[in-house]
Protein backbone atom coordinates (compact mmCIF):
# COMPACT_ATOMS: atom_id res chain seq x y z
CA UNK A 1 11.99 13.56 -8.74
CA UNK A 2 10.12 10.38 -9.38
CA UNK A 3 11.82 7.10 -9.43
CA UNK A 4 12.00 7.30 -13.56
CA UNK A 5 12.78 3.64 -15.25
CA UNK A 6 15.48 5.26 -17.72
CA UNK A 7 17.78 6.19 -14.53
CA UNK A 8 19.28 9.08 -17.44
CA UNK A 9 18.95 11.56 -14.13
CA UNK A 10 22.05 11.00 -11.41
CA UNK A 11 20.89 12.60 -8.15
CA UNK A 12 23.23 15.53 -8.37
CA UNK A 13 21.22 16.49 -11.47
CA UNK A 14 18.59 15.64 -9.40
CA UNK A 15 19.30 18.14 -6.81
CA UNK A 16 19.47 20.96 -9.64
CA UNK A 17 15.93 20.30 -11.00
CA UNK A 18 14.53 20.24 -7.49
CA UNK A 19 16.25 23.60 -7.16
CA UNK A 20 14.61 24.80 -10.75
CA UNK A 21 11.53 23.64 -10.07
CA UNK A 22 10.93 25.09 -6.55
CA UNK A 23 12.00 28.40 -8.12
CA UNK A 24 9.42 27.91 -10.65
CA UNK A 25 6.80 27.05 -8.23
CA UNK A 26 7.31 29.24 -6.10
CA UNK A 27 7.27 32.13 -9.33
CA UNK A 28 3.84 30.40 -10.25
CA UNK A 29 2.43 31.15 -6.12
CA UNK A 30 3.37 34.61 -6.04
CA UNK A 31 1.81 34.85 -9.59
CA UNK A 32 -1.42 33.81 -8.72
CA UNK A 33 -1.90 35.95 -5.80
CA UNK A 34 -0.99 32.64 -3.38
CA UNK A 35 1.09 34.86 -1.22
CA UNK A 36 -2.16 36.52 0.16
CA UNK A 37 -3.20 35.69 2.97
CA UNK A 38 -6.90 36.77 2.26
CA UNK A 39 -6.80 34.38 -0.83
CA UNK A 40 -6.12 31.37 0.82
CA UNK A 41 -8.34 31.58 3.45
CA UNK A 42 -11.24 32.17 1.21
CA UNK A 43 -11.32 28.99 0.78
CA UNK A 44 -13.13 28.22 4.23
CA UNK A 45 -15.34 31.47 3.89
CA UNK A 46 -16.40 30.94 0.72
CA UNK A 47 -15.81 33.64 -1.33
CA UNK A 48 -12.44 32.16 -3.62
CA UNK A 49 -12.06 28.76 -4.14
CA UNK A 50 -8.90 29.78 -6.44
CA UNK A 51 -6.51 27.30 -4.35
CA UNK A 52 -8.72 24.48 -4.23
CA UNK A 53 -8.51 24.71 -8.18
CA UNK A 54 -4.53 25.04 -8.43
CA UNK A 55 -4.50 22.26 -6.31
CA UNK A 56 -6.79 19.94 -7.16
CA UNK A 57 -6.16 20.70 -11.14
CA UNK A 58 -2.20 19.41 -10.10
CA UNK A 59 -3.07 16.48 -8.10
CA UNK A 60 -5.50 15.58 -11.06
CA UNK A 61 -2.47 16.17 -13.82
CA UNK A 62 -0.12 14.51 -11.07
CA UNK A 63 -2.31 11.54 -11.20
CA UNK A 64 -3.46 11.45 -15.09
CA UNK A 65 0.48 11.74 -15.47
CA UNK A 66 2.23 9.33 -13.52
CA UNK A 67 -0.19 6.87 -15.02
CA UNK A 68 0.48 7.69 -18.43
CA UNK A 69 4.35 7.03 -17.52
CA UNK A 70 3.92 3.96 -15.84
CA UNK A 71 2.19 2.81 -18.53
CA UNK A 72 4.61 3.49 -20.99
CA UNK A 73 7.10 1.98 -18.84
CA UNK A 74 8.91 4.96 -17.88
CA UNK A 75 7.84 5.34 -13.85
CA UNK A 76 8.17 2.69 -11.64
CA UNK A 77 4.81 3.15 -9.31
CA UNK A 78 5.64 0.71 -6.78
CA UNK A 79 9.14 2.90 -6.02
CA UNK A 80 7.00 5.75 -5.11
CA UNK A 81 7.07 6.48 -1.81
CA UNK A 82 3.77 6.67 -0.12
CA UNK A 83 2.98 7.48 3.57
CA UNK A 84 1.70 5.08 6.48
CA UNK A 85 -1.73 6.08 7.87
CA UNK A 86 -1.57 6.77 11.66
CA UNK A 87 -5.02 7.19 11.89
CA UNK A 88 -5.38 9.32 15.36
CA UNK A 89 -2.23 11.57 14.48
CA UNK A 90 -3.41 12.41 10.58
CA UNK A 91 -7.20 13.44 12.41
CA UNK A 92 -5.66 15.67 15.18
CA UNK A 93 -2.28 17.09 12.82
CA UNK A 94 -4.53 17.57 10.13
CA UNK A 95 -7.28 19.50 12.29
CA UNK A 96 -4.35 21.72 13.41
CA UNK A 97 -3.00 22.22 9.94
CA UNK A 98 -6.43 23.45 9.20
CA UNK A 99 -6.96 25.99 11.77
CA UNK A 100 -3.25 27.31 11.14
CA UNK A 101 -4.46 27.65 7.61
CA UNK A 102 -7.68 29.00 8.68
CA UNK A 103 -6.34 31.35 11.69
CA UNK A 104 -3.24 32.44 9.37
CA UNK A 105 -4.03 32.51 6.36
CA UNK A 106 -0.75 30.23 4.29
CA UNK A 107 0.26 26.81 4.32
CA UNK A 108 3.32 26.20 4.66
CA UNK A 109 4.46 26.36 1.27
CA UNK A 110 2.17 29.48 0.34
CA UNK A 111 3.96 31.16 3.62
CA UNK A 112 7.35 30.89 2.31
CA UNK A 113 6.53 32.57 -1.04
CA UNK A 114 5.03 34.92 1.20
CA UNK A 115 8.56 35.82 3.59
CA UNK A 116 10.39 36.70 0.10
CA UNK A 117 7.79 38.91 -0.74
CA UNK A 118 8.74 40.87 3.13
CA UNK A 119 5.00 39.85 4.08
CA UNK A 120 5.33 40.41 7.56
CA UNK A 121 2.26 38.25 8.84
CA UNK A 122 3.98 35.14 6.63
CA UNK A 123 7.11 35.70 8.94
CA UNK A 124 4.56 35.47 12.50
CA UNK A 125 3.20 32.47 10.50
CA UNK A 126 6.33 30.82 9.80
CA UNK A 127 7.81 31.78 13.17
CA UNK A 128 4.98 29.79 15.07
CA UNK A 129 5.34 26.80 12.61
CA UNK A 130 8.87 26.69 13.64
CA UNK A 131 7.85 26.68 17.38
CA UNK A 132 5.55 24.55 17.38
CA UNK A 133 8.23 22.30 15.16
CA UNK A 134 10.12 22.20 18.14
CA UNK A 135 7.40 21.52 20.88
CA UNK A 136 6.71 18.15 19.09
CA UNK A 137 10.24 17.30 18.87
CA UNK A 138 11.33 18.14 22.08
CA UNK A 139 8.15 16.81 23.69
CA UNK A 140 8.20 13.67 21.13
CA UNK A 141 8.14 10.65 24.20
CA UNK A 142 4.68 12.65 25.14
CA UNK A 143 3.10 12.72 21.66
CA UNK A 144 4.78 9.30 20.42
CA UNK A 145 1.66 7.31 21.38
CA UNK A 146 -0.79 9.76 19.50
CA UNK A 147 2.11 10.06 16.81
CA UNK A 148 2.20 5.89 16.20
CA UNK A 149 -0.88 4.85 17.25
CA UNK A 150 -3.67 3.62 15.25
CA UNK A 151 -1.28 1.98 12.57
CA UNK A 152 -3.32 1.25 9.53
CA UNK A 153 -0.58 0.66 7.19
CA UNK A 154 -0.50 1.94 3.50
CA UNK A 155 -4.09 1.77 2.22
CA UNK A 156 -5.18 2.87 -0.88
CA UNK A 157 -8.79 3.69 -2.13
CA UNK A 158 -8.64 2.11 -5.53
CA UNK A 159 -7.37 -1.09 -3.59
CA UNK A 160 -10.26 -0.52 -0.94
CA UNK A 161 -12.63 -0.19 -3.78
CA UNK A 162 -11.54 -3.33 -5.68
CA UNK A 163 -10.81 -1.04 -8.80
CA UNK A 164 -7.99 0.08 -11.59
CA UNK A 165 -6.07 2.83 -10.83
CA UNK A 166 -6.98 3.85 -14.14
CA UNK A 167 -10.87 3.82 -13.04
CA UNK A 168 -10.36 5.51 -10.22
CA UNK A 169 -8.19 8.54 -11.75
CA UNK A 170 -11.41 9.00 -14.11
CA UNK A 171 -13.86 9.15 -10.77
CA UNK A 172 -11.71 11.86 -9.51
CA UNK A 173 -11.47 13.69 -12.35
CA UNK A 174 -15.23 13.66 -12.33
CA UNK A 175 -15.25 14.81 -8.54
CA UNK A 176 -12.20 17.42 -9.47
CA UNK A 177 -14.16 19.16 -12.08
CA UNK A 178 -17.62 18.71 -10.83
CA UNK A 179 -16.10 20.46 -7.20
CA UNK A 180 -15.23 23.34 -9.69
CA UNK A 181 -19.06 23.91 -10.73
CA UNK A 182 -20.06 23.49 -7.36
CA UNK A 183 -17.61 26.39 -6.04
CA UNK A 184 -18.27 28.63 -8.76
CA UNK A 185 -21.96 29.02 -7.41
CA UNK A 186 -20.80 28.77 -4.00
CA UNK A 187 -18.50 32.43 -4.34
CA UNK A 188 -21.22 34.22 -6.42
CA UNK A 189 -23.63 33.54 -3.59
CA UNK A 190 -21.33 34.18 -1.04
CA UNK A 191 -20.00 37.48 -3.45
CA UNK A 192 -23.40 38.33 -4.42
CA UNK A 193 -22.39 38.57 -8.17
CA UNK A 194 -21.21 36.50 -11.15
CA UNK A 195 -17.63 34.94 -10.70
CA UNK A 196 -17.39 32.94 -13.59
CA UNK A 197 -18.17 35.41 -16.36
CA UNK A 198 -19.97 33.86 -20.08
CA UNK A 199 -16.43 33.48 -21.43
CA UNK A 200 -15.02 32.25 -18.68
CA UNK A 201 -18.35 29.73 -18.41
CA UNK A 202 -17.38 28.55 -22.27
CA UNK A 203 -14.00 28.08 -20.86
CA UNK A 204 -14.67 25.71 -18.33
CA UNK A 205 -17.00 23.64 -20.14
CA UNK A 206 -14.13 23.11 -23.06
CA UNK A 207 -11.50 22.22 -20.20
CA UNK A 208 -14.01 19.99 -18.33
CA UNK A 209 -15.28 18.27 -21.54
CA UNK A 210 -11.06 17.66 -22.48
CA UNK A 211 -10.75 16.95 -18.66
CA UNK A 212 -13.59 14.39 -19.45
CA UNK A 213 -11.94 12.66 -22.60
CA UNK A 214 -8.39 12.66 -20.84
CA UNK A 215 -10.02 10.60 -17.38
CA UNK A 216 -11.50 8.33 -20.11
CA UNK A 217 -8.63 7.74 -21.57
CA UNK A 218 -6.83 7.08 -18.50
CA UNK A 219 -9.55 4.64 -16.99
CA UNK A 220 -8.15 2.71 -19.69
CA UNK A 221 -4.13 2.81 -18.71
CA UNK A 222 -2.68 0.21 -17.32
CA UNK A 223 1.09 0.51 -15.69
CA UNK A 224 3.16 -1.63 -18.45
CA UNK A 225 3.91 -4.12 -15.54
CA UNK A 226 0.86 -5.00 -15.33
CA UNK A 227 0.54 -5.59 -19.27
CA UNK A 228 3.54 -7.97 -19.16
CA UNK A 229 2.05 -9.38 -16.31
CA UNK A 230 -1.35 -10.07 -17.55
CA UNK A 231 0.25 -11.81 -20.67
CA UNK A 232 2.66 -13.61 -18.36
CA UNK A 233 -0.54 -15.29 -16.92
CA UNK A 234 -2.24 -15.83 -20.04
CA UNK A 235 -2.58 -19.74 -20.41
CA UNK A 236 -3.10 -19.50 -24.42
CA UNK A 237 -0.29 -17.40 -24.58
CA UNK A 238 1.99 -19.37 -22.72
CA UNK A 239 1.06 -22.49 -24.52
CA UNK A 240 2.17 -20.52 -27.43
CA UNK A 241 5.42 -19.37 -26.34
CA UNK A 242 8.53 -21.07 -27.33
CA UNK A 243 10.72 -22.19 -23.88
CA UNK A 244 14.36 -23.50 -24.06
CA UNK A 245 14.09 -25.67 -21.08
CA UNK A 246 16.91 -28.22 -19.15
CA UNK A 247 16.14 -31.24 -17.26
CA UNK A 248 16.36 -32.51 -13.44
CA UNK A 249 19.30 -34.87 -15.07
CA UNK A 250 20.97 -32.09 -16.85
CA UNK A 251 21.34 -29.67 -14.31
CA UNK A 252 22.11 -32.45 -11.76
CA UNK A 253 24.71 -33.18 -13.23
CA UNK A 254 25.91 -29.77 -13.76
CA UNK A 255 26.02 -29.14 -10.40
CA UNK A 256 28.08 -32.41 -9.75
CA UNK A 257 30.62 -31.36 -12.21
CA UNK A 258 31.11 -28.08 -10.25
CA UNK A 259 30.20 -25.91 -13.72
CA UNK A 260 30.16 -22.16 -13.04
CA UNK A 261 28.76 -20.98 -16.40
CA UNK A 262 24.90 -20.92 -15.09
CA UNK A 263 23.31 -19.49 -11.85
CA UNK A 264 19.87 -20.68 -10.59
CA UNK A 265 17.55 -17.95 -9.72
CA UNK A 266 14.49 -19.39 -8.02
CA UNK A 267 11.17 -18.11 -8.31
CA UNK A 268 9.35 -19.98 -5.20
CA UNK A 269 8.37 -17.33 -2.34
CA UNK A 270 10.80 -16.84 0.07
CA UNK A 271 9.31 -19.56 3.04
CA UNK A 272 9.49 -22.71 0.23
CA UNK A 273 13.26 -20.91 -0.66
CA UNK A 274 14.54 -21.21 2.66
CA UNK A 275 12.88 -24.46 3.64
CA UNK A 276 14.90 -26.13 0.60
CA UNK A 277 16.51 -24.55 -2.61
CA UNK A 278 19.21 -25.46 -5.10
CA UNK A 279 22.81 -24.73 -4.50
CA UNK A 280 23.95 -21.37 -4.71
CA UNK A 281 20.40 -19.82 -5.78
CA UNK A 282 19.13 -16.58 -6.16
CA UNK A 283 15.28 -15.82 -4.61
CA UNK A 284 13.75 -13.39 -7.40
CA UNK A 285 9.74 -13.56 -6.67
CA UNK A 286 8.32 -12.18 -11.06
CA UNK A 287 7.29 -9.23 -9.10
CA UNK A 288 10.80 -8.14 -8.23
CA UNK A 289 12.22 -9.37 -11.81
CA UNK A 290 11.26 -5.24 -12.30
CA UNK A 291 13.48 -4.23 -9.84
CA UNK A 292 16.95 -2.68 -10.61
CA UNK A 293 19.09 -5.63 -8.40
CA UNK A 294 16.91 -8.10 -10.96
CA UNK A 295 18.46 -7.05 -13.97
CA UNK A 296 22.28 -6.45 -12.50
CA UNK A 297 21.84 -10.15 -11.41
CA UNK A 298 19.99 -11.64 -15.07
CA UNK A 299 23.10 -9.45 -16.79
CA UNK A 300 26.06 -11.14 -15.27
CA UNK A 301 28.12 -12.00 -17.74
CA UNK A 302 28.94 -15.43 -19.35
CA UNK A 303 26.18 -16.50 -17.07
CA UNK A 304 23.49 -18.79 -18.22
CA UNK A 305 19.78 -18.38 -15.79
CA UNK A 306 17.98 -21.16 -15.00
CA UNK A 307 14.57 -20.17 -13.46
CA UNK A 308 13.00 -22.81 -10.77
CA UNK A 309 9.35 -22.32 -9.82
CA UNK A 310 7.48 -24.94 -7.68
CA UNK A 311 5.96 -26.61 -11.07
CA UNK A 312 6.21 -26.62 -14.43
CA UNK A 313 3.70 -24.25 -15.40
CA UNK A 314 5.13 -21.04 -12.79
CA UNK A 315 8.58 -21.84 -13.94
CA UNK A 316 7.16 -21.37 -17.72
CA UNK A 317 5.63 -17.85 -16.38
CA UNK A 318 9.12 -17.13 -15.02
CA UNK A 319 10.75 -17.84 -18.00
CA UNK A 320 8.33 -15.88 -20.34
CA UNK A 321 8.87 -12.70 -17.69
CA UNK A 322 12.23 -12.78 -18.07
CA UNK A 323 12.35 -13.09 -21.99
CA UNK A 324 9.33 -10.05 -22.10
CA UNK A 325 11.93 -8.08 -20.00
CA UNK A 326 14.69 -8.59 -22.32
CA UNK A 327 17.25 -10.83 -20.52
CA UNK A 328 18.89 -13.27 -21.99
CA UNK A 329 20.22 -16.48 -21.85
CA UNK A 330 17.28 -17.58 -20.26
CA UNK A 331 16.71 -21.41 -19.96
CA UNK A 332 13.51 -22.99 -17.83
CA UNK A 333 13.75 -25.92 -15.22
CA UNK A 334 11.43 -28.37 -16.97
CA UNK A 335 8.85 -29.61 -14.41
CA UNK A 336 10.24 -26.80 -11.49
CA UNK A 337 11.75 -27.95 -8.49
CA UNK A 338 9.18 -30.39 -7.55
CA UNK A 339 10.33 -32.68 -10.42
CA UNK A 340 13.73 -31.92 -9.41
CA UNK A 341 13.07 -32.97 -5.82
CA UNK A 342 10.79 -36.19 -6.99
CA UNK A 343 13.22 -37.36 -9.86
CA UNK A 344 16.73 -37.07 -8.21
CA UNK A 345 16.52 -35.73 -4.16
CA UNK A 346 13.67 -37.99 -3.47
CA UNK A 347 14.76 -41.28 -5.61
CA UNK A 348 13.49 -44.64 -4.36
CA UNK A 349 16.76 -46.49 -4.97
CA UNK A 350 15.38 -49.10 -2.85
CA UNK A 351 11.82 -49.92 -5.05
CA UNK A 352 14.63 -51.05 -7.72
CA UNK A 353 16.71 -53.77 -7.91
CA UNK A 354 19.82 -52.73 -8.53
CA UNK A 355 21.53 -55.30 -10.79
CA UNK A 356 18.40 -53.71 -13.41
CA UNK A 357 19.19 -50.33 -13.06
CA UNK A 358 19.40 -48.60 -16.20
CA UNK A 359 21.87 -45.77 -16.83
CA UNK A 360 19.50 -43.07 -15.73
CA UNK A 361 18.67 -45.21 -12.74
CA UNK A 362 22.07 -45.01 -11.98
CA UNK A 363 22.98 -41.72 -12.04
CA UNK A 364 19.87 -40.37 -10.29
CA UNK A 365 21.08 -42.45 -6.99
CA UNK A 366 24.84 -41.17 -7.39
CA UNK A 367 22.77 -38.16 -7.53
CA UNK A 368 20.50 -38.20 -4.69
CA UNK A 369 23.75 -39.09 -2.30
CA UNK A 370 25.50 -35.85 -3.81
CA UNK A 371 22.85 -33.41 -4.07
CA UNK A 372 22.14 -33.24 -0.42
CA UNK A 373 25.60 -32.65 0.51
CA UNK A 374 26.11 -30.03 -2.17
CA UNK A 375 22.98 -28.19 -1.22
CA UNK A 376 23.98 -28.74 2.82
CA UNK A 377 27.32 -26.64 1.97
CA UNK A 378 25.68 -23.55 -0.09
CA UNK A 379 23.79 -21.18 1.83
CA UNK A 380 20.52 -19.70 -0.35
CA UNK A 381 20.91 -15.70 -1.36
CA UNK A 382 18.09 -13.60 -0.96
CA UNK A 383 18.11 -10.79 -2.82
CA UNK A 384 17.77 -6.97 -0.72
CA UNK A 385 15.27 -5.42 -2.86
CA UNK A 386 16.82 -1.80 -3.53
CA UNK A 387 13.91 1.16 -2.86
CA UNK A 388 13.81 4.67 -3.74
CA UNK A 389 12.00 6.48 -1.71
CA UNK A 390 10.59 9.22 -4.12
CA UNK A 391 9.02 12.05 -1.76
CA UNK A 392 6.65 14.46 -1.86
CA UNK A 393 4.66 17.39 0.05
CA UNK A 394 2.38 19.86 0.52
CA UNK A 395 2.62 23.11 -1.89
């Protein structure tokens, strides 16, 4: 199952869908004929393209879906789980998946459905998966450098492109449906007769023109983080938004009174965090304020946040994130931890004469000998960011 924001699914429950669902799927194979060998590979000889429409219909909905959940806040896309591309060992595993499809007939999915049907050439088909399973494991140290080479990471077209995921699930919508067109004409050539019959034809132009409207409407999706965060950044908004805010003085002397009703959580990235932070911190970067650990550390009870950014204006953005999220007793560092560091770690004691030091004067040097020391003895916190891995496969 997905990595769903309302965690209202435990992972035994979990377990049980999965269970449901690949009863159901596999119901929905054998009912479309998927079980046949002849159907499947009629996709490379042209004369049924019926699997490249199951297919590319469900990565389509897949994709017009999870969209529509993230933007409502309800699917977390950066939790799902998404391959690395080794490029030399997706060309050659993907050329033999394709002559095993080819040659045989199933996938590995489609042969399964096939074994519980008794379909003796599915059992041949999975038996030689199975070996050949246990050539590459057993022969692993040969293949490892085919296996791991080329490491291109985890790239993504609409990244590659420059464009919204929302864009790009309306440009393969386009391709999805236009493919469909394309094949019909391909099997009546190939079958030397009419696939698509008139009704059939009015069919698919009402489910491509709805197809149409739906890839439209996604183009226009964004994931609800992405919302927050575009307000988040908004300068007019910002300006707008009423901050509670403490100063460098204040929480100086917080600190120096040893009070343990607030926690720091700085915002900096995690180089300027270790290099120097404030005692006791947290490192939260906004983009992990979205995480789970974010909110089980905002929550603690009887605990007032303070959020730190280098400046005044990113520790406003943190401040806004958190309150957009929900959390509560918020309060923002007024100037970041730049004023912090200027006005008390950093005070020129010796640019003043003392006997004319006011009372603010004074208690910024007490502070600047304290501070140090207190920040020497507590060690920063970063925060593990907690990952579900939310996996998928091949039907």
């Amino acid at each position: 199952m997905g990595p769903l924001v309302p965690e209202f699914i435990n992972n035994e429950f979990n377990l049980i869908i999965a269970v449901l669902i690949g009863i159901a799927f596999g119901f929905i194979l054998e009912s479309a004929g998927f079980s046949s060998s002849k159907k499947l590979a009629g996709v490379f000889y042209g004369y049924d393209f019926t699997v490249l429409r199951v297919f590319f219909t469900a990565g389509v909905t897949a994709m017009v879906g999870t969209l529509v959940l993230s933007h409502f806040g309800l699917l977390d896309l950066e939790l799902i789980y998404v391959n690395p591309l080794f490029l030399w060992s997706a060309i050659v595993g993907g050329l033999i998946m394709g002559l095993g499809f080819v040659i045989g007939g199933y996938c590995p999915g489609t042969s399964l459905c096939a074994v519980m049907i008794g379909k003796i050439d599915a059992m041949v088909f999975v038996l030689g998966a199975m070996l050949g399973i246990l050539v590459f494991i057993e022969g692993y140290p040969i293949f490892e450098n085919l296996y791991t080479g080329s490491d291109l990471g985890i790239p993504q077209i609409s990244e590659t492109l420059n464009i919204s995921l929302g864009l790009f699930a309306f440009f393969m919508t386009i391709i999805a449906f236009g493919s469909y067109w394309i094949v019909a004409k391909i099997e009546k050539n190939v079958n030397k007769t009419e696939v698509v019959d008139p009704t059939s034809k009015r069919s698919l132009v009402i489910i491509t023109s709805v197809a149409m409207l739906i890839g439209l409407v996604a183009a226009t999706l964004k994931p609800e983080k992405t919302l927050i965060l575009d307000k988040v950044n908004d300068l007019a908004y910002i300006s707008e938004f009423e901050i509670k805010t403490i100063t460098s003085d204040e929480l100086a002397l917080r600190f120096m009174s040893k009070d343990k009703s607030f926690q720091v959580i700085d915002i900096r990235d995690s180089k300027e965090f270790q290099t120097m932070t404030l005692p006791s911190a947290t490192n939260l970067v906004l983009n992990d304020f979205f995480s789970k650990s974010s909110k089980n550390i905002f929550n603690l009870e009887d605990k007032v946040n303070i959020i730190v950014g280098d400046n005044d204006e990113n520790s406003k953005k943190g401040y806004i994130l958190a309150k957009e999220l929900g959390f509560k007793n918020v309060i923002q560092l007024k100037g970041g931890f730049n004023e912090f560091k200027s006005q008390i770690l950093d005070f020129n004691k010796a640019s003043i004469v003392e006997a004319t030091f006011n009372d603010t004067q004074r208690f910024r040097k007490e502070a600047s000998e304290k501070m140090p020391i207190l920040i020497e003895k507590a060690k920063p916190k970063v925060v593990e960011k907690q990952k579900v891995r939310a996996l998928g496969g091949c039907g």
